[in-house]
Structure formats: structure tokens, C-alpha cells
N, C-alpha and C. Protein backbone atom coordinates (compact mmCIF):
# COMPACT_ATOMS: atom_id res chain seq x y z
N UNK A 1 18.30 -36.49 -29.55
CA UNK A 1 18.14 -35.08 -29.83
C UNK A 1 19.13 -34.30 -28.96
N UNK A 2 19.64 -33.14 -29.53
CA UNK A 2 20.90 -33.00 -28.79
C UNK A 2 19.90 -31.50 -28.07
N UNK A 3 20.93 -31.60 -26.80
CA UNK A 3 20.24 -29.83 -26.33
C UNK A 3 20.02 -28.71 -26.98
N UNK A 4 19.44 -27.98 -26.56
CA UNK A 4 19.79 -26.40 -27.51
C UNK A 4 20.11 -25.34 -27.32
N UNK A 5 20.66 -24.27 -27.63
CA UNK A 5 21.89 -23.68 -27.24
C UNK A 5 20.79 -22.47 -27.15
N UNK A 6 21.20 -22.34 -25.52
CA UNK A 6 21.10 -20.96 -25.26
C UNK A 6 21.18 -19.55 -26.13
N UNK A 7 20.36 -18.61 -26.06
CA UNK A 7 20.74 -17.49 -26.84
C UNK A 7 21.82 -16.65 -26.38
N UNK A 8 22.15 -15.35 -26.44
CA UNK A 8 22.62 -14.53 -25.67
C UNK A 8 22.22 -14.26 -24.84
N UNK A 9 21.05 -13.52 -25.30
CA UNK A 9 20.10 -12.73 -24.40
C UNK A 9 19.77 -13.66 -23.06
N UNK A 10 20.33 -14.67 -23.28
CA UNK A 10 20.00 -16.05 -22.04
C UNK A 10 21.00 -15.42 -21.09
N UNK A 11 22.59 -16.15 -21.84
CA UNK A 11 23.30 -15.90 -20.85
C UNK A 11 23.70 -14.25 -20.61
N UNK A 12 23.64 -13.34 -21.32
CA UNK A 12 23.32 -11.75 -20.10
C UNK A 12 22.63 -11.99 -19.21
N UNK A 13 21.36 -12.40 -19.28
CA UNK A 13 20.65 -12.45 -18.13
C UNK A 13 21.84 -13.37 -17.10
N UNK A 14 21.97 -14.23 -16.95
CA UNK A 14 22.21 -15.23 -16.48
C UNK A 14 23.45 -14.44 -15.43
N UNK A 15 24.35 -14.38 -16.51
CA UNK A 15 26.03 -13.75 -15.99
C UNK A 15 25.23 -12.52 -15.20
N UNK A 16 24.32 -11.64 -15.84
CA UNK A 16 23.66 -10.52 -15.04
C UNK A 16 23.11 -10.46 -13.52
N UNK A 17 22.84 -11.62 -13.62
CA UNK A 17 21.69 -11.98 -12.33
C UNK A 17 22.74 -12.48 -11.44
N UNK A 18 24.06 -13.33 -11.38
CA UNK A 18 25.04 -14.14 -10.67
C UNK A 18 26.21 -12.62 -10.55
N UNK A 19 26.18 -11.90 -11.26
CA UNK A 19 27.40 -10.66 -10.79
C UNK A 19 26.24 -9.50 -9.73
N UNK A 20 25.09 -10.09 -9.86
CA UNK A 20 23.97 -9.11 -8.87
C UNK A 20 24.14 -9.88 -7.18
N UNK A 21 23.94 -11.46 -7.56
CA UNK A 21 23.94 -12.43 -6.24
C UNK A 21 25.13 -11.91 -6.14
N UNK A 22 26.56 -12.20 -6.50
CA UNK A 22 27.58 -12.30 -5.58
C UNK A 22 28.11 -11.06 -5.19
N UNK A 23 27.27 -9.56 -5.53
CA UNK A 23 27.98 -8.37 -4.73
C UNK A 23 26.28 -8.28 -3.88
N UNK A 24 26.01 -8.93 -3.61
CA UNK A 24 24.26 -8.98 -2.86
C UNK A 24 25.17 -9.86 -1.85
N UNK A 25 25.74 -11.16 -2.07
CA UNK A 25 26.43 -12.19 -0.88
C UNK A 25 28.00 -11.16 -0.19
N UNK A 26 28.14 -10.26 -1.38
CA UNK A 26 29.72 -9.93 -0.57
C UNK A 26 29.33 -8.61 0.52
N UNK A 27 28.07 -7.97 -0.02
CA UNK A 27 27.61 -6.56 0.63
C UNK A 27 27.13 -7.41 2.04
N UNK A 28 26.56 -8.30 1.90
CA UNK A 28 26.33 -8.74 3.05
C UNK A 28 26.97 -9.44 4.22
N UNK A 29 28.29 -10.00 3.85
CA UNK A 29 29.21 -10.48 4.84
C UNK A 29 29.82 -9.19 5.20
N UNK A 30 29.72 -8.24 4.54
CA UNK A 30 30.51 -6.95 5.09
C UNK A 30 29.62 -6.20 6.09
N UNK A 31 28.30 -6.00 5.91
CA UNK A 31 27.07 -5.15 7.19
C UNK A 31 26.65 -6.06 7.49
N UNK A 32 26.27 -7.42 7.78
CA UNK A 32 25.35 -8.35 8.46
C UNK A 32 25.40 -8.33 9.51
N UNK A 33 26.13 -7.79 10.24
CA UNK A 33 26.66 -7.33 11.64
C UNK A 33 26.08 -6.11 12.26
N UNK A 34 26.31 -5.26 11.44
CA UNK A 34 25.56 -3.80 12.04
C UNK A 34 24.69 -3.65 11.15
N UNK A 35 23.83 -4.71 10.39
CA UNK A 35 22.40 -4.19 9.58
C UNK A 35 21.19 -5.20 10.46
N UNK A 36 20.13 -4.12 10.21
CA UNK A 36 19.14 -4.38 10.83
C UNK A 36 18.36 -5.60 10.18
N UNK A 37 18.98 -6.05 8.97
CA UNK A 37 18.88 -7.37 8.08
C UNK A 37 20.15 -8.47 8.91
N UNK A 38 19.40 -9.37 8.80
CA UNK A 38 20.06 -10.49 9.66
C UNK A 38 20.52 -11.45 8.31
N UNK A 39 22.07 -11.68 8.84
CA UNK A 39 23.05 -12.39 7.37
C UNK A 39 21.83 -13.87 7.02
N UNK A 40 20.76 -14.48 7.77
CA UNK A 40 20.15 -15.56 7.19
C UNK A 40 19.41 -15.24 5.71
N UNK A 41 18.72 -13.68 6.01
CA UNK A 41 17.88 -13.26 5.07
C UNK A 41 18.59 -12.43 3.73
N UNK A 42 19.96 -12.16 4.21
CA UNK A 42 20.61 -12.04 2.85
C UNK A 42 20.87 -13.09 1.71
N UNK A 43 21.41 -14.16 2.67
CA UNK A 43 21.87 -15.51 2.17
C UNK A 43 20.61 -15.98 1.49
N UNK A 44 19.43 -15.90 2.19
CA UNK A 44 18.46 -16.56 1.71
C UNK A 44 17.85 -15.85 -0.14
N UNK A 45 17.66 -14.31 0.19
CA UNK A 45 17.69 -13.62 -1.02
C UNK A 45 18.77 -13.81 -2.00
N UNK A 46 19.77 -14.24 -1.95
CA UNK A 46 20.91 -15.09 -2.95
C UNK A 46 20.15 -16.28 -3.32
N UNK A 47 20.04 -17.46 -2.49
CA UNK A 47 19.07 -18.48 -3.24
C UNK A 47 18.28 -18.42 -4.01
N UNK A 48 17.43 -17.68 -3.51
CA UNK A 48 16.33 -17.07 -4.26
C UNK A 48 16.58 -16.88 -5.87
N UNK A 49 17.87 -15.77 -5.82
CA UNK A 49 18.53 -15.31 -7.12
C UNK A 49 19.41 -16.40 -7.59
N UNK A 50 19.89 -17.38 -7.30
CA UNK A 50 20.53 -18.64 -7.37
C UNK A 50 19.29 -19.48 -8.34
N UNK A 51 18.29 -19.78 -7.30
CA UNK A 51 16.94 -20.82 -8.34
C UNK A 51 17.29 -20.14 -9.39
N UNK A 52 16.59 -18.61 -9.53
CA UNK A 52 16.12 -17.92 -10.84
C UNK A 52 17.39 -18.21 -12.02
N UNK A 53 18.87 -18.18 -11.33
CA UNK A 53 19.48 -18.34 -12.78
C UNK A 53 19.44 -19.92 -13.28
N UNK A 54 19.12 -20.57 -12.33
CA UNK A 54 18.73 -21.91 -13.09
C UNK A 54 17.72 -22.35 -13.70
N UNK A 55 16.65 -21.73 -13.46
CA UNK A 55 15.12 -21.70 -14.05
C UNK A 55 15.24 -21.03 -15.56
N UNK A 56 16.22 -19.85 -15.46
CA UNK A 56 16.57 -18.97 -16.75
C UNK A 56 17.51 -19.67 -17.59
N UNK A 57 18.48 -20.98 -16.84
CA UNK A 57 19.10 -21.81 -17.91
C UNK A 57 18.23 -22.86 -18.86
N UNK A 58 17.50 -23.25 -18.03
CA UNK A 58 16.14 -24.71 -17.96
C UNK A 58 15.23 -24.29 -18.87
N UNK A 59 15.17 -23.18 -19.36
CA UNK A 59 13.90 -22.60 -19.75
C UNK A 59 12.95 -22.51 -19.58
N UNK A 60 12.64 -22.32 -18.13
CA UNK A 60 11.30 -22.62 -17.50
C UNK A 60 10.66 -20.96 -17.64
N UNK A 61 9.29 -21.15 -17.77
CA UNK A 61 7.86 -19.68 -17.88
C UNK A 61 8.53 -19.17 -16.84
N UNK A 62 8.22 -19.96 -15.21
CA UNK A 62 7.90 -19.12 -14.09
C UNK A 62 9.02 -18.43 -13.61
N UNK A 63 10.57 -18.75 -14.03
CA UNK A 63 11.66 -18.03 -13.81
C UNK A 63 11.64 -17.16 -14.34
N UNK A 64 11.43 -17.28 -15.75
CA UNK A 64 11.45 -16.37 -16.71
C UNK A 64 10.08 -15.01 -16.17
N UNK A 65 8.83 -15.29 -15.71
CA UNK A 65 8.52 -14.26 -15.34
C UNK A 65 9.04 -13.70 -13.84
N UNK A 66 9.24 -14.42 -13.16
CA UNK A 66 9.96 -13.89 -11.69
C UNK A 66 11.08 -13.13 -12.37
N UNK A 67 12.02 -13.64 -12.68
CA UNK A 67 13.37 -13.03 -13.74
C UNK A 67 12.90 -11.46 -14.07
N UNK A 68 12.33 -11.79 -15.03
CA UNK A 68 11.90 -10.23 -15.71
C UNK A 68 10.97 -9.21 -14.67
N UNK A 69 10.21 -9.42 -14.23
CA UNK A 69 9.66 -8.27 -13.17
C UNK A 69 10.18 -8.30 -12.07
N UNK A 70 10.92 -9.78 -10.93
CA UNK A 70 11.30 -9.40 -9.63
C UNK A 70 12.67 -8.47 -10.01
N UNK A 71 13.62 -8.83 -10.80
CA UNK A 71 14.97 -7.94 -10.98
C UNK A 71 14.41 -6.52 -11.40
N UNK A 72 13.71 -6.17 -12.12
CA UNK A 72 13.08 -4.92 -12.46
C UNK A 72 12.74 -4.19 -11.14
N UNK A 73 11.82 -4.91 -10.43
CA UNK A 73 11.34 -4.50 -9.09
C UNK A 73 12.42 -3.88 -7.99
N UNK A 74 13.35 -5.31 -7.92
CA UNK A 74 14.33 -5.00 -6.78
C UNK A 74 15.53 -3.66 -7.37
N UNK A 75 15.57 -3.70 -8.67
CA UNK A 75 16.56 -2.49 -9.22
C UNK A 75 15.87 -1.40 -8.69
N UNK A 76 14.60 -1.50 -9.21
CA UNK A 76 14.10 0.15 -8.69
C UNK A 76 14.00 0.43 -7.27
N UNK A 77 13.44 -0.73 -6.59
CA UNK A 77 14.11 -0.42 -4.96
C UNK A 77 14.91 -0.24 -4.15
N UNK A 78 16.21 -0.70 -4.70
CA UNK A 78 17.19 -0.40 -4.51
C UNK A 78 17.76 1.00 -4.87
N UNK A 79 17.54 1.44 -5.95
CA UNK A 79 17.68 2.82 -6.93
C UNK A 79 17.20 3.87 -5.70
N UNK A 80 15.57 3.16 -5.48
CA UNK A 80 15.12 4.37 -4.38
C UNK A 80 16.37 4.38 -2.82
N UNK A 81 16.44 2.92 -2.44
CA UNK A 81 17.35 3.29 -1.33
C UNK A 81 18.32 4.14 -1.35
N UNK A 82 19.06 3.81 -2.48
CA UNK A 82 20.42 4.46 -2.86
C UNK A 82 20.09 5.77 -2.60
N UNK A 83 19.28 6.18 -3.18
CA UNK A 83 19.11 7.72 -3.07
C UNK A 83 18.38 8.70 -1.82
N UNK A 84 17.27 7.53 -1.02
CA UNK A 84 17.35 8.02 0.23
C UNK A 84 18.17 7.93 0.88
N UNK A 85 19.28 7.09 0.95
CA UNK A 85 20.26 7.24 1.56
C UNK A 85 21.23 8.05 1.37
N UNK A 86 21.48 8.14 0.24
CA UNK A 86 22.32 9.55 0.22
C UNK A 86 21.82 10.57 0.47
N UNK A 87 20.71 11.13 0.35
CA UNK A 87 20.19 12.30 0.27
C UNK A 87 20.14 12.17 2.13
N UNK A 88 20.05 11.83 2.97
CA UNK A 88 20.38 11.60 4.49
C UNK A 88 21.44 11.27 5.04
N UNK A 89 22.40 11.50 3.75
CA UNK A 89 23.68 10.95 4.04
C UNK A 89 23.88 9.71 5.10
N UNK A 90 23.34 8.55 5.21
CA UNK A 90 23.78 7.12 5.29
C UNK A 90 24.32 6.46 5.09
N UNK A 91 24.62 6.72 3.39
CA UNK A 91 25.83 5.84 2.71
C UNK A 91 26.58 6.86 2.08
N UNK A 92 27.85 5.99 2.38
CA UNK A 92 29.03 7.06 1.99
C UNK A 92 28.58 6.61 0.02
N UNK A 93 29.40 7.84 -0.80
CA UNK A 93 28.97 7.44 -2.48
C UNK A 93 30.10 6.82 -2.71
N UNK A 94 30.98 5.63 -2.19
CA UNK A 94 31.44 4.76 -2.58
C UNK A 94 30.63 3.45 -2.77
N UNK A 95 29.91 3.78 -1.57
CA UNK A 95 29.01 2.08 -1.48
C UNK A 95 27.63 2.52 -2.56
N UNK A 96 27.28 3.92 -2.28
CA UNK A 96 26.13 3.77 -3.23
C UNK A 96 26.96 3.73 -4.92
N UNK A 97 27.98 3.70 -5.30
CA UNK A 97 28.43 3.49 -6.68
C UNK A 97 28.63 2.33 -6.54
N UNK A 98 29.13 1.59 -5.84
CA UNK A 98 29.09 0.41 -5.85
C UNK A 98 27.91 -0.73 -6.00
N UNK A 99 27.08 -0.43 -5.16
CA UNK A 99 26.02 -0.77 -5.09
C UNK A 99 25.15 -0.45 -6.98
N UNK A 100 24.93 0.88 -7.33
CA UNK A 100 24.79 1.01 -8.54
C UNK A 100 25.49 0.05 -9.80
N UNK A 101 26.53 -0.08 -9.59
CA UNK A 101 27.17 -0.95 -10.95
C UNK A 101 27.44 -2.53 -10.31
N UNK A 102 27.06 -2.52 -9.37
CA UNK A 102 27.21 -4.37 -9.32
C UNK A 102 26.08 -4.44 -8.92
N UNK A 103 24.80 -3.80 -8.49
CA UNK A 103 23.56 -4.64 -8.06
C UNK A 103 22.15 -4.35 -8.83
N UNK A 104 22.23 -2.44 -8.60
CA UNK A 104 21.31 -1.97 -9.52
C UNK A 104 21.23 -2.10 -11.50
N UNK A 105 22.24 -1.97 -11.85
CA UNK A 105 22.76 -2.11 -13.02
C UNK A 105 22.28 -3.27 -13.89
N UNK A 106 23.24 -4.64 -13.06
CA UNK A 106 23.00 -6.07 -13.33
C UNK A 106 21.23 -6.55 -13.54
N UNK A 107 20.89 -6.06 -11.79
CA UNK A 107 19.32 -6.68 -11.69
C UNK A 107 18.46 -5.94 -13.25
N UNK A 108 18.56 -4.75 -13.72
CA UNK A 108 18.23 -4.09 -14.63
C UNK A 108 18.09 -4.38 -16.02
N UNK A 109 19.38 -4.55 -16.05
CA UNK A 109 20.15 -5.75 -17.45
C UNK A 109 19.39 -6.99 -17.71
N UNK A 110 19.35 -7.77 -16.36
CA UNK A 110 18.86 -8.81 -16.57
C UNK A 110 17.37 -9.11 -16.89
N UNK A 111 16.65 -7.98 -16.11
CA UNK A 111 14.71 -7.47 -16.85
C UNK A 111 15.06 -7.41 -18.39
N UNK A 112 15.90 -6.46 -18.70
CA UNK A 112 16.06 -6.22 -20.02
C UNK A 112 16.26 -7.25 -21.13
N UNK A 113 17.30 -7.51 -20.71
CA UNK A 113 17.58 -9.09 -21.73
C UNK A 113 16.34 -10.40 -21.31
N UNK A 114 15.65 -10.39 -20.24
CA UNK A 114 14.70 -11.77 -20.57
C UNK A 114 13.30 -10.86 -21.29
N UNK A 115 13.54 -9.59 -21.83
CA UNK A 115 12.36 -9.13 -22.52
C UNK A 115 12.59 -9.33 -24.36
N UNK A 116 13.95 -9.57 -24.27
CA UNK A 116 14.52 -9.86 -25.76
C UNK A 116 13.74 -10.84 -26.45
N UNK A 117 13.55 -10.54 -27.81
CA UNK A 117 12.42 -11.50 -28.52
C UNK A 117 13.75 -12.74 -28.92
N UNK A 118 14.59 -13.30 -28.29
CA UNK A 118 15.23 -14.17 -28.51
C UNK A 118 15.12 -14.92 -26.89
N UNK A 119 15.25 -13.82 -25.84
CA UNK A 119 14.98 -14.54 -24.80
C UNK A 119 13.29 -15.12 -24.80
N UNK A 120 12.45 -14.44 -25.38
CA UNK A 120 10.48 -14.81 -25.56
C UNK A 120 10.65 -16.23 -25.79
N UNK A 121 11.72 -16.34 -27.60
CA UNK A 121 11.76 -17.85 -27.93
C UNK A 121 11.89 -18.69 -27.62
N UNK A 122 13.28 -18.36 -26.36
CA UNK A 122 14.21 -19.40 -25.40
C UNK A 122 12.86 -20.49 -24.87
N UNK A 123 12.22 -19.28 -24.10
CA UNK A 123 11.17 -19.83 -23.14
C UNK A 123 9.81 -20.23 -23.78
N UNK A 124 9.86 -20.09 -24.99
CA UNK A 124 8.72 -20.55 -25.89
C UNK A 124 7.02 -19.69 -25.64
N UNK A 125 7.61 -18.36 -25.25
CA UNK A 125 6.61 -17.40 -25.73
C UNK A 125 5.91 -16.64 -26.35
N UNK A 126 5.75 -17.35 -27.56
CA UNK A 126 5.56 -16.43 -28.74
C UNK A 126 4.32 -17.69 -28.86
N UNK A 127 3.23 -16.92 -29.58
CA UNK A 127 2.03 -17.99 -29.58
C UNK A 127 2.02 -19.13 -31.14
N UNK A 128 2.13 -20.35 -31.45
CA UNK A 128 2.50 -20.94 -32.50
C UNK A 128 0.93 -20.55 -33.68
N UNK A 129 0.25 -20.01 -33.50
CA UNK A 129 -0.72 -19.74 -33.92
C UNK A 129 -1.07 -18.36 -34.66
N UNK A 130 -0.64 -17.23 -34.24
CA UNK A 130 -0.35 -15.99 -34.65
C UNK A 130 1.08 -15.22 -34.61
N UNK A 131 1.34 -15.84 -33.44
CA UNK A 131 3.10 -15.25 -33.40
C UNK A 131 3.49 -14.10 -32.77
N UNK A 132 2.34 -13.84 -31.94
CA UNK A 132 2.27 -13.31 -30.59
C UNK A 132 3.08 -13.40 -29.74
N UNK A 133 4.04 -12.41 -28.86
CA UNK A 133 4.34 -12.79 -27.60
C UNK A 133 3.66 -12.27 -26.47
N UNK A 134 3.83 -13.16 -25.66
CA UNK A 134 2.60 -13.32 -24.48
C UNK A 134 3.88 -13.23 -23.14
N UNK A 135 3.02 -12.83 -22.22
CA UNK A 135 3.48 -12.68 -21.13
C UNK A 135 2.55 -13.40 -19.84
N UNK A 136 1.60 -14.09 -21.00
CA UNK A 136 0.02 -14.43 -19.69
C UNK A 136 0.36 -15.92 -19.89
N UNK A 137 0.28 -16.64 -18.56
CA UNK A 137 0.16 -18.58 -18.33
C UNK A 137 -1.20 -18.45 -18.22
N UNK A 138 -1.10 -20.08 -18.63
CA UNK A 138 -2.57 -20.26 -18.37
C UNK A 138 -2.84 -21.12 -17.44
N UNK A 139 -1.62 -21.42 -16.70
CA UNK A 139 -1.96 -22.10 -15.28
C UNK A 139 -0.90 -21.56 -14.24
N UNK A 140 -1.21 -21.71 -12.68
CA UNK A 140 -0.47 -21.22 -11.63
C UNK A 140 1.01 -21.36 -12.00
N UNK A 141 1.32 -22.24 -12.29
CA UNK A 141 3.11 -22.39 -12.40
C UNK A 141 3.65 -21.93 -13.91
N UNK A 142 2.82 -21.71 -14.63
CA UNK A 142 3.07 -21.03 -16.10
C UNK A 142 3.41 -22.14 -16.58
N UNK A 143 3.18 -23.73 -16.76
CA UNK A 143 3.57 -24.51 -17.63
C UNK A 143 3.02 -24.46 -19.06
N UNK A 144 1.90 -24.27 -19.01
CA UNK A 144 1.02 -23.74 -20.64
C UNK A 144 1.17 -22.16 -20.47
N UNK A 145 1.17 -21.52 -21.52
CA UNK A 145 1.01 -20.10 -22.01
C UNK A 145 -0.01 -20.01 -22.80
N UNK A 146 -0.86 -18.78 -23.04
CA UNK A 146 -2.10 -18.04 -23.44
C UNK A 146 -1.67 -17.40 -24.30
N UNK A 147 -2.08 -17.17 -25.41
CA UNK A 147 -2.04 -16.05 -26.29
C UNK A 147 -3.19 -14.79 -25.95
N UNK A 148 -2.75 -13.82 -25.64
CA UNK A 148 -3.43 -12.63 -25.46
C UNK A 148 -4.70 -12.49 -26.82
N UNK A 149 -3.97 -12.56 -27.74
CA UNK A 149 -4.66 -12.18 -28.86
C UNK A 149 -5.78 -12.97 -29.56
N UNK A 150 -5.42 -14.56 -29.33
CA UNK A 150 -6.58 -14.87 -29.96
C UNK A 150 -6.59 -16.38 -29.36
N UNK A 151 -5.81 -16.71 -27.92
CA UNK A 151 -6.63 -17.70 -27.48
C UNK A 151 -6.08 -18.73 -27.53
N UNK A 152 -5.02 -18.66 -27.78
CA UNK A 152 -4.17 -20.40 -28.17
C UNK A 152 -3.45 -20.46 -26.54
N UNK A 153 -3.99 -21.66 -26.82
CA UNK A 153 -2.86 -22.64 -24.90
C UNK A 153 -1.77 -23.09 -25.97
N UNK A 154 -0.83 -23.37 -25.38
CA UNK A 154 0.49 -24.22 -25.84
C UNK A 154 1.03 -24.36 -24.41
């Protein structure tokens, strides 16, 4: 049986999430020095985003939900920094534009596209029973999925 080919909506995410890590790895060799974040815990938050694009190639549930809400999460936290910081003038608006189109942007994109009903399929979320997509596991690591609606494990 031969593999099966990624959708789009795969690799946006994917390319999305790796152009987020590597201005997340380059922002950080540049302040790791004078930030009150120590360069281990940047590096380490790259891994982090490193697993997820391989979990999002693999087609695994639990990437796929870390994927879609942690990038959602960290965009909007970031969004907020950006803007307390400017508004206290902290960051000059080169770094916060910067920061906007290589970190906030990407992480954003990438929520977006693993919500695509082509990315649901990738990861085999749609319930084979009604045709539901689900967002609920039915165990800790999300290897089976629940249908909301009427109850099917797969």
C-alpha cells in the first residue's frame, strides 16, 4: 500500500508552523542575552514546535489538536505582547512588524489550515458513521475519536 499524500491544508500548516520556529530560533539568538528568557527555553519552545510539525506530517489526533489551539493561543499572546509593548514603547515597530509577519501571522495560519475539512480528513476526524467532525478523543492521547453527535469511537 503506497503512502498518502498529504493535503494542502497539511503542508500550510506545516511550512506555517517551521517559518514561525525559525524566526522564534533567529529572535532568539539575537535577545537571549539581554532577555529575561534564557536561550535554553527558547530552543526548547522550537522543539516543541519541531514535534508538532512532525505529528502534523504523521497524522497523528494529538498534534493535530496541540497544532490547532496551542498556535491559536501563542498568536494571540504574542498579538497581546506586541501591543503592550508598543504601547510602552519597548519594542521598536520594526521588531514588532517583524515579529507580526513571521511569528504572529504563521502561528495563526497554521490554527487555520489544521481547521480545514481536508486537514479534519488528513487526521481522520470526521465520524464514519454520520460524517461529523469532531474535535473530542476518546482517550488521553487522542488515539480513538468520539463523535459528538451520536457516539461512534473510531
Amino acid at each position: 500500500m503506497s503512502p498518502r499524500k498529504a493535503p494542502g491544508s497539511i503542508h500550510v500548516a506545516s511550512l506555517s508552523l517551521l517559518l514561525a520556529t525559525s524566526v522564534q530560533t533567529g529572535f532568539a539568538l539575537v535577545v537571549s542575552t539581554s532577555s529575561q528568557v534564557g536561550f535554553a527555553q527558547w530552543i526548547f519552545a522550537a522543539v516543541v514546535m519541531g514535534v508538532l510539525v512532525w505529528g502534523i506530517a504523521r497524522g497523528y489526533r494529538l498534534a493535530w489538536l496541540w497544532g490547532r489551539y496551542l498556535t491559536l493561543f501563542l498568536s494571540a499572546m504574542v498579538l497581546v505582547s506586541l501591543g503592550i509593548g508598543l504601547w510602552r514603547r519597548e519594542i521598536p515597530w520594526t521588531w514588532a512588524a517583524a515579529l507580526l509577519g513571521g511569528l504572529v501571522l504563521p502561528l495563526f495560519v497554521t490554527s487555520a489550515a489544521l481547521g480545514r475539512p481536508t486537514a479534519l480528513a488528513w487526521f481522520d476526524l470526521s465520524c464514519p458513521k454520520c460524517r461529523t467532525a469532531t474535535s473530542r478523543g476518546n482517550d488521553f492521547l487522542f488515539r480513538t475519536a468520539r463523535c459528538r453527535n451520536c457516539g461512534e469511537v473510531w
